[in-house]
Protein backbone atom coordinates (compact mmCIF):
# COMPACT_ATOMS: atom_id res chain seq x y z
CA UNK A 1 121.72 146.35 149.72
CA UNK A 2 121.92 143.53 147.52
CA UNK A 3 122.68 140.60 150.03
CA UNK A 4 123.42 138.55 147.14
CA UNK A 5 119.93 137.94 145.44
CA UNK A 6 119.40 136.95 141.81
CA UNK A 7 117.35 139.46 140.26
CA UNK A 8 114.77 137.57 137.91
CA UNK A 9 114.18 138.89 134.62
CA UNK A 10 110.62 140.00 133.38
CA UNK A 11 110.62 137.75 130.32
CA UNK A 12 111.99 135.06 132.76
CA UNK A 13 108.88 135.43 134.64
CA UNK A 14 106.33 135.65 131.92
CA UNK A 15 107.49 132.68 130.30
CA UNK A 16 107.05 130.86 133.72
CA UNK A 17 103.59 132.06 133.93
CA UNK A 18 102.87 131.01 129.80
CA UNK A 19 104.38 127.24 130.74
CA UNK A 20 102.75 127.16 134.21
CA UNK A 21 99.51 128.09 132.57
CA UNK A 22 99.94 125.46 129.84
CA UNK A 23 100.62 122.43 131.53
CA UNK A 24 97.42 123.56 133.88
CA UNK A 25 95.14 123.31 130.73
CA UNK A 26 97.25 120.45 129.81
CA UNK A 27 96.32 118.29 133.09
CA UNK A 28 92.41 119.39 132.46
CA UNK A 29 92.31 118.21 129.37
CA UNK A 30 93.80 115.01 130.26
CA UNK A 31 91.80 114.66 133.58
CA UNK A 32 88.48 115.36 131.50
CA UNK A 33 89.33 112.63 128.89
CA UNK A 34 90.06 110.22 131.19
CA UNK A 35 86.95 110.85 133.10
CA UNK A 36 84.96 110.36 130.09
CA UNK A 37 86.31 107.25 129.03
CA UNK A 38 86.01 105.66 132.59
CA UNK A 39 82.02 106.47 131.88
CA UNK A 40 81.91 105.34 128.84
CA UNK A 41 83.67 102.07 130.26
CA UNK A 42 81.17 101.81 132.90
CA UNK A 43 78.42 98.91 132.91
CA UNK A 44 75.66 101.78 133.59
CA UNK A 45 76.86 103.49 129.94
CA UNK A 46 77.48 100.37 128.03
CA UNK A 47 74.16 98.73 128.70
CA UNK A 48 72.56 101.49 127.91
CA UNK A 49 73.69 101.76 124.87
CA UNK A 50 73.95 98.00 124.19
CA UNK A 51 70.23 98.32 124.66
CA UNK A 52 69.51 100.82 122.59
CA UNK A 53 71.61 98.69 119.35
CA UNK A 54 69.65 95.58 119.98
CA UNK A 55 66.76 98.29 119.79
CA UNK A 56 65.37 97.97 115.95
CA UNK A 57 63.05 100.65 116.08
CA UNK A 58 65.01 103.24 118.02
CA UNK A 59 68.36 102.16 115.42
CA UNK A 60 66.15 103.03 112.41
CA UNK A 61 64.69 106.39 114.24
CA UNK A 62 68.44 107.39 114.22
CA UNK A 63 69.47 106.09 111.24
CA UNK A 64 73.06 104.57 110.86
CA UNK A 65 75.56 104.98 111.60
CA UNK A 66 74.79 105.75 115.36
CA UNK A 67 77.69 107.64 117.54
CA UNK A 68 77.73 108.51 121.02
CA UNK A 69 79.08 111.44 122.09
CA UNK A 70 81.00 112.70 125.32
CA UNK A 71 78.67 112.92 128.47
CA UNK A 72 78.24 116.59 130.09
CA UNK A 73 80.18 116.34 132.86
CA UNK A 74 78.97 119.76 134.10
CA UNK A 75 75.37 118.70 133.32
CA UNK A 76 73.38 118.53 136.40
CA UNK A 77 71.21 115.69 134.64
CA UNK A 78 74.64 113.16 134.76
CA UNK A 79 74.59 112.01 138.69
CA UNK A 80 76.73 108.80 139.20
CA UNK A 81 76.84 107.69 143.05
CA UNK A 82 77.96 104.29 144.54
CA UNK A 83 74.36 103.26 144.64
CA UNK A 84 72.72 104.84 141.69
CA UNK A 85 73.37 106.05 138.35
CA UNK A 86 71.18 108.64 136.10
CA UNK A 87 73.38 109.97 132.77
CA UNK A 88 71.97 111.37 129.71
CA UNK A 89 74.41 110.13 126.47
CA UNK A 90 74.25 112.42 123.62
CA UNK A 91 73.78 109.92 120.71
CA UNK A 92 73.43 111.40 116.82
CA UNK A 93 72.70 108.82 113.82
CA UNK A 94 71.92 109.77 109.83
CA UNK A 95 68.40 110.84 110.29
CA UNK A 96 67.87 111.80 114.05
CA UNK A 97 69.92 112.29 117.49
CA UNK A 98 69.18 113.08 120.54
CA UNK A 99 69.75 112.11 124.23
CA UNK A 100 69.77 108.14 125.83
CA UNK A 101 68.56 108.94 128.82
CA UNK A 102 69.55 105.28 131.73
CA UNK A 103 68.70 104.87 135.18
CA UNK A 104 70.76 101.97 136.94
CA UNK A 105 70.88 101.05 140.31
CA UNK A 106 74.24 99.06 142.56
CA UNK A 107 71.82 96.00 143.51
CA UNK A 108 74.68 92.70 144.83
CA UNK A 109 77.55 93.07 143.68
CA UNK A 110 76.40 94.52 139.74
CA UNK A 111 74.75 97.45 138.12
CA UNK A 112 71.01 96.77 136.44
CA UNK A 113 69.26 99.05 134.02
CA UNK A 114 65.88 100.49 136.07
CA UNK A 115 65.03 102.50 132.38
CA UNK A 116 66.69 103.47 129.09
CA UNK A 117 64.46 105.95 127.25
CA UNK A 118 65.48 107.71 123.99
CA UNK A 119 64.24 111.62 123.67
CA UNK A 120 64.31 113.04 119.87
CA UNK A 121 65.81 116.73 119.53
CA UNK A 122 62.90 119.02 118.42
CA UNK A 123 60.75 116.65 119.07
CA UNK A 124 58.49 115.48 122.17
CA UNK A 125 58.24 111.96 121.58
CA UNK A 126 60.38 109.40 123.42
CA UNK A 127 60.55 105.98 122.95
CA UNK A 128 61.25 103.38 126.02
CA UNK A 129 63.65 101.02 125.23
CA UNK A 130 64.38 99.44 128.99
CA UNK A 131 61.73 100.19 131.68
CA UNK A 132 62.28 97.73 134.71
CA UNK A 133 59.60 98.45 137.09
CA UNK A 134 60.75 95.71 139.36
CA UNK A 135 63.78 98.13 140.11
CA UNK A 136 62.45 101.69 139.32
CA UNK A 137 63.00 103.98 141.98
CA UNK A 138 60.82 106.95 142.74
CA UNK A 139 63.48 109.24 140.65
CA UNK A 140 62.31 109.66 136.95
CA UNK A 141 63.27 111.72 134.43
C-alpha cells in the first residue's frame, strides 16, 4: 500500500541532518559573538578598562601592548543584571596578564565603577585601580 508517498532517500536524509546541524553551530557562533561584543560595548566593560589604560603602574605591570580578551560567558564570576554588574576581563600584555576584575552598579540613569582591581596569573598580588567606597556594595570579590 503505497497511497502515493515519496519515499526519502537515506543520503537525502543524512545530508539534511549534516546542513541542519551546521547552520545550528552556525547561529551559536554568531549568537556568542554578538553577545561578546555587546559586553565589550557596554559602559561597565569600557570603563573598566579605560581605567585600567589611564592606570601607569598597572600598564607597565602588563607591559604593552595590552589586549583584552573575550569574557567567559559560562563563567559563573561574569553576572550582569539591570542593577549591577560584576565581570572578570581576561587582559594579557608583553610581560604579565591576568584578569580585570569591575564592579558597577545602575545608579540614575548611568552605570558607575564601585571597584576595578587587576589580579596577576601565578601570582597573589592585586593591584586596585578603582575602589569607590561611596558605592561599594557588600558583594566583593
Amino acid at each position: 500500500a503505497d497511497c502515493g508517498a515519496a519515499m526519502v532517500s537515506y543520503e537525502t536524509l543524512k545530508r539534511a541532518a549534516i546542513y541542519g546541524a551546521v547552520l545550528s553551530v552556525s547561529g551559536c557562533s554568531v549568537l556568542y559573538y554578538l553577545i561578546q561584543r555587546n559586553l565589550a560595548r557596554s559602559p561597565y566593560y569600557t570603563e573598566a578598562v579605560q581605567a585600567l589604560r589611564g592606570n601607569s603602574h598597572a600598564c607597565s605591570l602588563l607591559g604593552e601592548p595590552i589586549r583584552f580578551q573575550a569574557l567567559r560567558l559560562g563563567d559563573k564570576e561574569n553576572s550582569v543584571t539591570t542593577e549591577h554588574a560584576q565581570v572578570m576581563i581576561p587582559v594579557a600584555g608583553s610581560k604579565s596578564a591576568g584578569f580585570l576584575r569591575s564592579t558597577a552598579s545602575f545608579r540614575l540613569g548611568r552605570w558607575e565603577l564601585e571597584s576595578v582591581r587587576l589580579e596577576f596569573k601565578g601570582r597573589s598580588e592585586t593591584l586596585t585601580i578603582v575602589e569607590n567606597r561611596e558605592h561599594s556594595s557588600e558583594s566583593s570579590f
